[in-house]
Protein backbone atom coordinates (compact mmCIF):
# COMPACT_ATOMS: atom_id res chain seq x y z
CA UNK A 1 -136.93 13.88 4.49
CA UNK A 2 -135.35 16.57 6.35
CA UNK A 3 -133.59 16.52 10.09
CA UNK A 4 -136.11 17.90 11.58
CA UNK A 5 -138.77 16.47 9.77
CA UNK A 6 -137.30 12.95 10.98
CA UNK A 7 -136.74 14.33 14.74
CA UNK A 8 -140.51 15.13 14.35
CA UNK A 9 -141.36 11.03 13.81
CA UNK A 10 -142.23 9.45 17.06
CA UNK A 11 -141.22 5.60 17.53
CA UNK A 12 -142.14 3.18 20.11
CA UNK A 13 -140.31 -0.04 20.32
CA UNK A 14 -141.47 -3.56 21.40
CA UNK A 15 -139.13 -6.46 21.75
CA UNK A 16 -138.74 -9.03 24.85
CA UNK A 17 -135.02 -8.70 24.21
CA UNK A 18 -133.78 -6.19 26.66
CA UNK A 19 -130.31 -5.65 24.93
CA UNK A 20 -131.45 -6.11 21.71
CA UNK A 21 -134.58 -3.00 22.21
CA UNK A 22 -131.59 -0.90 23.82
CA UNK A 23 -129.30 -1.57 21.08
CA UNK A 24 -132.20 -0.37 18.57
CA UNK A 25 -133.25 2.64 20.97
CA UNK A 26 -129.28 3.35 21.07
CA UNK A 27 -129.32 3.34 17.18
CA UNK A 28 -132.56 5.22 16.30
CA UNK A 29 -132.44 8.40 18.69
CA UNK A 30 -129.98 10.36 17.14
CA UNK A 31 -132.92 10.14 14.03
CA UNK A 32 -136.24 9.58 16.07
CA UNK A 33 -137.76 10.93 19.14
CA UNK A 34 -138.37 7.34 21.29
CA UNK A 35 -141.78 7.63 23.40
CA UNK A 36 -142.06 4.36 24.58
CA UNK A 37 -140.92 0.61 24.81
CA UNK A 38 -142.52 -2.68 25.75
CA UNK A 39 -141.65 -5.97 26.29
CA UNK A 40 -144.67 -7.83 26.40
CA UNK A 41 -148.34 -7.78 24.88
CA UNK A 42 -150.47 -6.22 27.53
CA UNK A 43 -147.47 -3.23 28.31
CA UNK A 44 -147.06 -2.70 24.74
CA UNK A 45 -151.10 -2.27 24.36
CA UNK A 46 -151.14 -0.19 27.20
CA UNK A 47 -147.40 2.07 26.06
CA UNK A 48 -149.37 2.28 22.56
CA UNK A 49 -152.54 3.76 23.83
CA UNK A 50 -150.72 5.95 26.09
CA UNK A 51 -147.73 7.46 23.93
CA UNK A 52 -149.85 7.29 20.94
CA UNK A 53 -146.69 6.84 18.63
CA UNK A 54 -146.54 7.45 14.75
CA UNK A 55 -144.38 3.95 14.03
CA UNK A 56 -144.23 1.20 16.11
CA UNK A 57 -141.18 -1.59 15.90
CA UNK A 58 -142.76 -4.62 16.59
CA UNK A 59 -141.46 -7.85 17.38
CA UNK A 60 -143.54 -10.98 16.14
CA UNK A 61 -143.16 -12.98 19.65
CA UNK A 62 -144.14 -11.06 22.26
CA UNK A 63 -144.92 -13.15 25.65
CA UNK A 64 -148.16 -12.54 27.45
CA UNK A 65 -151.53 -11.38 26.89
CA UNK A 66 -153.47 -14.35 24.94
CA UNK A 67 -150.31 -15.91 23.03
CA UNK A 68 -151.03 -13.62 19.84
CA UNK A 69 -147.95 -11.70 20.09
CA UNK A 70 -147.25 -9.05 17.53
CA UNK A 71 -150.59 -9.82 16.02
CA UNK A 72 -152.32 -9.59 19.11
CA UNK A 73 -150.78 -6.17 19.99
CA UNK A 74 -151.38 -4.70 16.36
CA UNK A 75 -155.41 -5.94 17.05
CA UNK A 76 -156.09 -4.79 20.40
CA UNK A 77 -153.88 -1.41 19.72
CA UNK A 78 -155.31 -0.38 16.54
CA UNK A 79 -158.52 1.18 18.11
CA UNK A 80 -157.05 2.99 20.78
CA UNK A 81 -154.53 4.32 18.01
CA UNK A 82 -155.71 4.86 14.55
CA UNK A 83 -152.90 6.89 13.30
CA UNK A 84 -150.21 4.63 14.93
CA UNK A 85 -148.27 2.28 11.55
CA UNK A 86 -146.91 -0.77 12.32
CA UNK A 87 -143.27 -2.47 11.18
CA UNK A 88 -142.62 -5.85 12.14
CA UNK A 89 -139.00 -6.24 13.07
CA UNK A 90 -138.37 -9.57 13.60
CA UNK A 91 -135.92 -12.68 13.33
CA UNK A 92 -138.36 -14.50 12.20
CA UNK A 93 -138.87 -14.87 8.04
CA UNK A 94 -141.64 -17.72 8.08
CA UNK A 95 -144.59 -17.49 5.68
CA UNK A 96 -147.05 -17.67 8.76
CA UNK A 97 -145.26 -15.15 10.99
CA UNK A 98 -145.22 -12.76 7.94
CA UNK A 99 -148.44 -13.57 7.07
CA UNK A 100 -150.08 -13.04 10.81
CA UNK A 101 -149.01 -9.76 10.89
CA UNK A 102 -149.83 -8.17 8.00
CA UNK A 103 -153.16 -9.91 8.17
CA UNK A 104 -153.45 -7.47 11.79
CA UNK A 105 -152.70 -4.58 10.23
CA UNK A 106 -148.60 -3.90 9.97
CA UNK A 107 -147.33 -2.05 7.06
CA UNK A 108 -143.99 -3.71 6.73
CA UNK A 109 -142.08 -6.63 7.93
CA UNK A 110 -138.36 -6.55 7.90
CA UNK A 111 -135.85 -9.06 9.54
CA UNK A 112 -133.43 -8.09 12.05
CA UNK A 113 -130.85 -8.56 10.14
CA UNK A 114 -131.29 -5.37 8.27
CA UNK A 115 -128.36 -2.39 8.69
CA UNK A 116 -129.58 0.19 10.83
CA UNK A 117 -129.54 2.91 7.74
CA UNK A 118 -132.16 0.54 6.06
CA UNK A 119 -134.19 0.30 9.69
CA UNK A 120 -134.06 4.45 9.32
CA UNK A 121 -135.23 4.84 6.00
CA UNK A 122 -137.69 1.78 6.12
CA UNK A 123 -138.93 3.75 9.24
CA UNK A 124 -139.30 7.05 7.14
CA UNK A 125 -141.04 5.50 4.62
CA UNK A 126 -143.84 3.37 6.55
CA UNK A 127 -144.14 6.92 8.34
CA UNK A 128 -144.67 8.56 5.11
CA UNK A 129 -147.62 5.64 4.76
CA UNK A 130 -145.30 3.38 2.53
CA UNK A 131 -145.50 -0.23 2.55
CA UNK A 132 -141.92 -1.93 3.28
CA UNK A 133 -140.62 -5.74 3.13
CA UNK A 134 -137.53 -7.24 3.31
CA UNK A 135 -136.54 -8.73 -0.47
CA UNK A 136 -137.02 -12.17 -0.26
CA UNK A 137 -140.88 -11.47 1.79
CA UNK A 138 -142.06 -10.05 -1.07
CA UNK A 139 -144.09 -13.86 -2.22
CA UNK A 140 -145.31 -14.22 1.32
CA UNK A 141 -146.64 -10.66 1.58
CA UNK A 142 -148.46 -11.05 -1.86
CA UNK A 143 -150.11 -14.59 -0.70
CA UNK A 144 -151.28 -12.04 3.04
CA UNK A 145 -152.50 -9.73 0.90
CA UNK A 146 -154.57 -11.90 -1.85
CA UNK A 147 -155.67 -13.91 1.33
CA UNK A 148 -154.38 -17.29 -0.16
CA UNK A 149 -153.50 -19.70 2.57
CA UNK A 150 -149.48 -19.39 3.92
CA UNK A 151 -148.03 -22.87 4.27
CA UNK A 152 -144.40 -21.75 4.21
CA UNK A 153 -144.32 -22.47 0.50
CA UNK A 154 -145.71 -25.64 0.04
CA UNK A 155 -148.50 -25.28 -3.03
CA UNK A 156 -152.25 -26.98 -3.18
CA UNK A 157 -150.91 -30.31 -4.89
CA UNK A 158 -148.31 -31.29 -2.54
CA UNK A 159 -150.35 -30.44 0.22
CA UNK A 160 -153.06 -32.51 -1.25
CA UNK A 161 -150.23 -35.03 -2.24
CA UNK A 162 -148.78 -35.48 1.29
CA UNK A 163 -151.89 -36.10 3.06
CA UNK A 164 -151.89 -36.74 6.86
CA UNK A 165 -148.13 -36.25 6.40
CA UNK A 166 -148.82 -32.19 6.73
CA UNK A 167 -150.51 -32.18 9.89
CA UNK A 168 -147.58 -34.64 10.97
CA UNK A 169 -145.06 -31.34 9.78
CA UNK A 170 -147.25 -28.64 11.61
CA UNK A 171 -147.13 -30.70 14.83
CA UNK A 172 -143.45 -31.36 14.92
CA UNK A 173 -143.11 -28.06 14.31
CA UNK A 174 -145.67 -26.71 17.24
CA UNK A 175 -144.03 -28.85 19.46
CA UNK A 176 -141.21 -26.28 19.42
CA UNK A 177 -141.40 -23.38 21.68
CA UNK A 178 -141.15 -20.05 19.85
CA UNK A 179 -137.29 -19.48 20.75
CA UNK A 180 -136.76 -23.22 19.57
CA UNK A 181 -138.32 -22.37 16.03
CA UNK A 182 -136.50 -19.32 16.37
CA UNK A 183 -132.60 -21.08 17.16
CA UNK A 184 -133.61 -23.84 14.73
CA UNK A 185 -134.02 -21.85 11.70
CA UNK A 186 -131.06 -19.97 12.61
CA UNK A 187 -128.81 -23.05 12.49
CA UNK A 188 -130.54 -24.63 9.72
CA UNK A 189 -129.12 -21.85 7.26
CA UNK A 190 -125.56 -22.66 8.22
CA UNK A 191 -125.24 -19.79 11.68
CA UNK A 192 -122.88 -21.29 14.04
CA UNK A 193 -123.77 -21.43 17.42
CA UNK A 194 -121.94 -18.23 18.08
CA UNK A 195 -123.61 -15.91 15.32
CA UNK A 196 -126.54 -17.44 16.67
CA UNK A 197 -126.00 -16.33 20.44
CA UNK A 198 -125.02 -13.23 18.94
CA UNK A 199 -128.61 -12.44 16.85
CA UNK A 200 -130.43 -13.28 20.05
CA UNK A 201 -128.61 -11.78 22.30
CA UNK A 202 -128.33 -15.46 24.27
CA UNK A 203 -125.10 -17.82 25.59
CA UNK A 204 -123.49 -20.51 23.59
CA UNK A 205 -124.28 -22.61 26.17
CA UNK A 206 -127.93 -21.66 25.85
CA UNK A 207 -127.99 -21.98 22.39
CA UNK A 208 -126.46 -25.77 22.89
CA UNK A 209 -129.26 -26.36 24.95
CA UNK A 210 -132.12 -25.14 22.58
CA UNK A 211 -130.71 -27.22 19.62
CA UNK A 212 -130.06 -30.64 21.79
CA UNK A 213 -133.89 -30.04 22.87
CA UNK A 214 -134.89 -29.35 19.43
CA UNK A 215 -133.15 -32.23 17.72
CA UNK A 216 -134.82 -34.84 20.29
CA UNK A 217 -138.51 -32.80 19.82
CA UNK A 218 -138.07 -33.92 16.36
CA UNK A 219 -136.02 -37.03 16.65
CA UNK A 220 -133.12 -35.95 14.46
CA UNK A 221 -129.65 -36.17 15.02
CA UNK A 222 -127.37 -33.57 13.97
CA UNK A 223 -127.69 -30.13 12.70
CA UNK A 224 -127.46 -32.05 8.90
CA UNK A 225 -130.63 -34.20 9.46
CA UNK A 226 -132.03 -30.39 11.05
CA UNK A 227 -131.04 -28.53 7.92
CA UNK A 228 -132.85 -31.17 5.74
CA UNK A 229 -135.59 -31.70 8.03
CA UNK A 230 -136.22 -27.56 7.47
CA UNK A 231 -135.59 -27.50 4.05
CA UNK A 232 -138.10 -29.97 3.38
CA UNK A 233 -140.89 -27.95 4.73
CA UNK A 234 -139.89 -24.74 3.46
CA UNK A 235 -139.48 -23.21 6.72
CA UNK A 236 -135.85 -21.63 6.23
């Protein structure tokens, strides 16, 4: 793709992270023209339908509107703009966040973690009307697509095997609060508390906080038992 076919792409960007949705608006315009940004779902519907962008980065949680974040954006958008794509950009890599955005309507999910040259081309080619994942999505987006239930990698039998022990999981894990699930993940693949201020753009100190309030939600104690306690249910 040329310069000035690129300059011609126009990108929106949602994300409740103020420094995080500068540092991506900082990174893109020398490529991109930006039109718009949003930090929540009923200013991202309305910056959608107003700036009518070709590719919109899209965070998964999104506060507001009806608690649908992402998803709810890429519903309620869609018919105001039809020619708008979608590409998740999120922390998140769980089955059902993947799964609940594809299932709206995005054509790609990658995780912030990705170098901004890949965010540039990955933007190119959803613009181009390319479909683009992150590596190790690539199972989850096959289970969206076929419509098979996402349970974060846990099969038919050992659902069936657990029993009431799955509903158990999913409520431990609902009675996290989206930047819990978000921190916990984060430390149970081995980030220090540091690198995990860092990808959130949040405090030590606030990241001390989420995991102490995390590891008593689920009556653990120690990033070990946490780890473990992830691992089990295929959530990391």
């Amino acid at each position: 793709m040329s310069e000035r076919e690129r300059q011609g792409i126009r990108i929106a960007v949602v994300d409740d992270h103020e420094m995080f949705r500068a540092g991506v608006i900082a990174t893109l315009q020398p490529y991109f023209t930006i039109v718009g940004q949003a930090a929540d779902v009923p200013s991202a519907i309305e910056m959608i339908a107003d700036t009518q962008p070709d590719v919109v980065l899209l965070d998964v949680h999104v506060p507001g509107g009806e608690g649908g974040g992402g998803a709810e954006i890429l519903r309620k958008s869609q018919p105001h703009a039809p020619q708008t794509a979608f590409l998740a950009l999120s922390v998140s890599d769980s089955a059902q966040d993947v799964g609940s955005v594809i299932r709206a309507g995005a054509r790609g999910y990658v995780t912030k973690t990705i170098t901004g040259n890949d965010l540039i081309h990955s933007i190119e080619q959803v613009s181009d009307g390319y479909a683009v994942f992150s590596p190790k999505l690539a199972g989850f987006v096959l289970s969206a697509f076929q419509g098979a239930p996402l349970s974060d990698g846990m099969d038919a039998s050992n659902e069936s095997a657990a029993g009431g022990d799955t509903v158990a999981h999913d409520a431990e894990l609902d009675s996290l609060s989206t930047r819990e699930q978000e921190v916990m993940r984060l430390i149970a693949r081995g980030y220090t508390y540091k690198e995990v201020g860092a990808e959130l753009f949040i405090s030590v100190k606030t990241v001390e906080t989420h995991v102490s309030n995390v590891l008593r939600k689920l009556q653990l104690s120690n990033r070990n038992e946490l780890t473990l306690w992830a691992a089990d249910r295929h959530i990391v």
